[in-house]
C-alpha atoms as a PDB file:
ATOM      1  CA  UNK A   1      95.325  58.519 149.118  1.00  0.00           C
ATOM      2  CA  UNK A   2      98.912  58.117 150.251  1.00  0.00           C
ATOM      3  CA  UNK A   3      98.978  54.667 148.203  1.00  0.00           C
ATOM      4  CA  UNK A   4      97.861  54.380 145.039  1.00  0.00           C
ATOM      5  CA  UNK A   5      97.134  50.839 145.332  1.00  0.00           C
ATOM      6  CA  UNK A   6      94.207  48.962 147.449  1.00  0.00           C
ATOM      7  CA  UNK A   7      94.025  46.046 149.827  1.00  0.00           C
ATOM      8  CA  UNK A   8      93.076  44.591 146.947  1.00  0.00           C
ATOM      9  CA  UNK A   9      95.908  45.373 144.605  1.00  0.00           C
ATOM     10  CA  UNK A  10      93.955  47.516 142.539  1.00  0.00           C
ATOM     11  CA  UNK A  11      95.373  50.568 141.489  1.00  0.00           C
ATOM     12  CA  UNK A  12      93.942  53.893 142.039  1.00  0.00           C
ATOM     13  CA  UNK A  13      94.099  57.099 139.850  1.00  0.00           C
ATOM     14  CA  UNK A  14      96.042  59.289 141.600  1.00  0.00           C
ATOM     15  CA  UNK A  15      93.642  62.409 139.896  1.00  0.00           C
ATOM     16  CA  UNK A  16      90.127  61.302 140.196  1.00  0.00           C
ATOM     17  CA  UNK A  17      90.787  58.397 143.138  1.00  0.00           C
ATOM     18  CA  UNK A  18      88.686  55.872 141.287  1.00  0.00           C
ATOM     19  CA  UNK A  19      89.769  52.392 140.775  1.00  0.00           C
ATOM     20  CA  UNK A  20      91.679  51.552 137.546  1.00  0.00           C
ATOM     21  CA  UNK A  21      91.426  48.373 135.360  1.00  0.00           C
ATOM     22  CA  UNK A  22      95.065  47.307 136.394  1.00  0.00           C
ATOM     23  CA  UNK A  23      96.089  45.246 138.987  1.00  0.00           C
ATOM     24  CA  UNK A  24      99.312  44.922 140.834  1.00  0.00           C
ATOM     25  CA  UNK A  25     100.712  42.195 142.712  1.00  0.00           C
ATOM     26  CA  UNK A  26     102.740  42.468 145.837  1.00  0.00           C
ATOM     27  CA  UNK A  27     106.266  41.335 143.875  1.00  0.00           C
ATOM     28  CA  UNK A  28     105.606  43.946 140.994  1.00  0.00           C
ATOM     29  CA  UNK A  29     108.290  46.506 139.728  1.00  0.00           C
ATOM     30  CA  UNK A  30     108.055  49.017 137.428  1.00  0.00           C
ATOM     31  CA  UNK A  31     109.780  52.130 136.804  1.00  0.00           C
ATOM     32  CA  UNK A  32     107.868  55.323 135.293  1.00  0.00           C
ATOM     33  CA  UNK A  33     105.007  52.932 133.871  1.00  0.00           C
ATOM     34  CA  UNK A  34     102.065  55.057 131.810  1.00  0.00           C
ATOM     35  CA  UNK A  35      98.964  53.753 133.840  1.00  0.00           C
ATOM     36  CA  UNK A  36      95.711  55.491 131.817  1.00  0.00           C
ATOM     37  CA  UNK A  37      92.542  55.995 133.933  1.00  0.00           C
ATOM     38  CA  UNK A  38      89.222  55.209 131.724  1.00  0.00           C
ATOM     39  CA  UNK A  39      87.304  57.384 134.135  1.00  0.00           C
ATOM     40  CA  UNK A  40      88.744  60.315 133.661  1.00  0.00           C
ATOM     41  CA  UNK A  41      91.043  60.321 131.002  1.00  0.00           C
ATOM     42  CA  UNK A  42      94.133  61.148 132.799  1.00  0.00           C
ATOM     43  CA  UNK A  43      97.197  59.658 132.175  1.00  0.00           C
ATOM     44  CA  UNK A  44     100.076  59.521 134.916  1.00  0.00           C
ATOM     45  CA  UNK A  45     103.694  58.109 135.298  1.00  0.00           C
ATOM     46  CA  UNK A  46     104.143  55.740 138.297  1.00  0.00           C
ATOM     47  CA  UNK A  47     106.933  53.875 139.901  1.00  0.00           C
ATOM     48  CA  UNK A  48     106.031  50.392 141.827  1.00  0.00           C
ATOM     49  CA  UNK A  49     108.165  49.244 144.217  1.00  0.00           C
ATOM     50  CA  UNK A  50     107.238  46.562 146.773  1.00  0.00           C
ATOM     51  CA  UNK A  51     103.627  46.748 146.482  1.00  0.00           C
ATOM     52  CA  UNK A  52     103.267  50.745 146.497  1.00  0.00           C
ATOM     53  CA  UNK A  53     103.133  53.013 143.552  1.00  0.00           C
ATOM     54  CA  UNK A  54     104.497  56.578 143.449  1.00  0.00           C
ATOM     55  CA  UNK A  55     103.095  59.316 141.364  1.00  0.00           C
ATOM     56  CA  UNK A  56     106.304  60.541 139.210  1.00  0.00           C
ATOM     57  CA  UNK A  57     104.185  62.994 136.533  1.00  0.00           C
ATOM     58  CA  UNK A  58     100.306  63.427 135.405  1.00  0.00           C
ATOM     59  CA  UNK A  59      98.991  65.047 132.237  1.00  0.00           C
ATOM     60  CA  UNK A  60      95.574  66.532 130.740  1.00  0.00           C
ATOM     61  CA  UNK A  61      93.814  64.844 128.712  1.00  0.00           C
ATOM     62  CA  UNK A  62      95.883  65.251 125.453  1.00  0.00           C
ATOM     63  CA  UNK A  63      98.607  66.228 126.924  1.00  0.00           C
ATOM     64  CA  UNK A  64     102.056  65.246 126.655  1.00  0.00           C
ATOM     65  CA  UNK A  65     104.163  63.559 128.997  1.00  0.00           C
END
């Protein structure tokens, strides 16, 4: 998925693919935000920038950022 985020504005975990809890609107910014996916247990860094979100690092589960 080149996007991390849906039509929808649902975010995707950039590991797995499945849809995450959070959603992001079109005006959103955020700079190396911890997004946690419930599915799998990952937990990766993103940046959001005019409605797309780039993967900046991803970690194990227990691992450490």
């Amino acid at each position: 998925m080149d996007n991390l985020i849906d039509k929808k504005g649902y975010l995707h975990c950039p590991q797995c693919g499945q849809r995450t809890e959070q959603r992001i609107r079109v005006d959103t910014l955020a700079c190396q935000w911890p997004m946690y996916c419930s599915q799998c247990g990952q937990e990766s860094m993103v940046n959001i920038l005019d409605g797309k979100a780039e993967l900046v690092v991803s970690t194990e589960k227990g691992g450490v950022l």
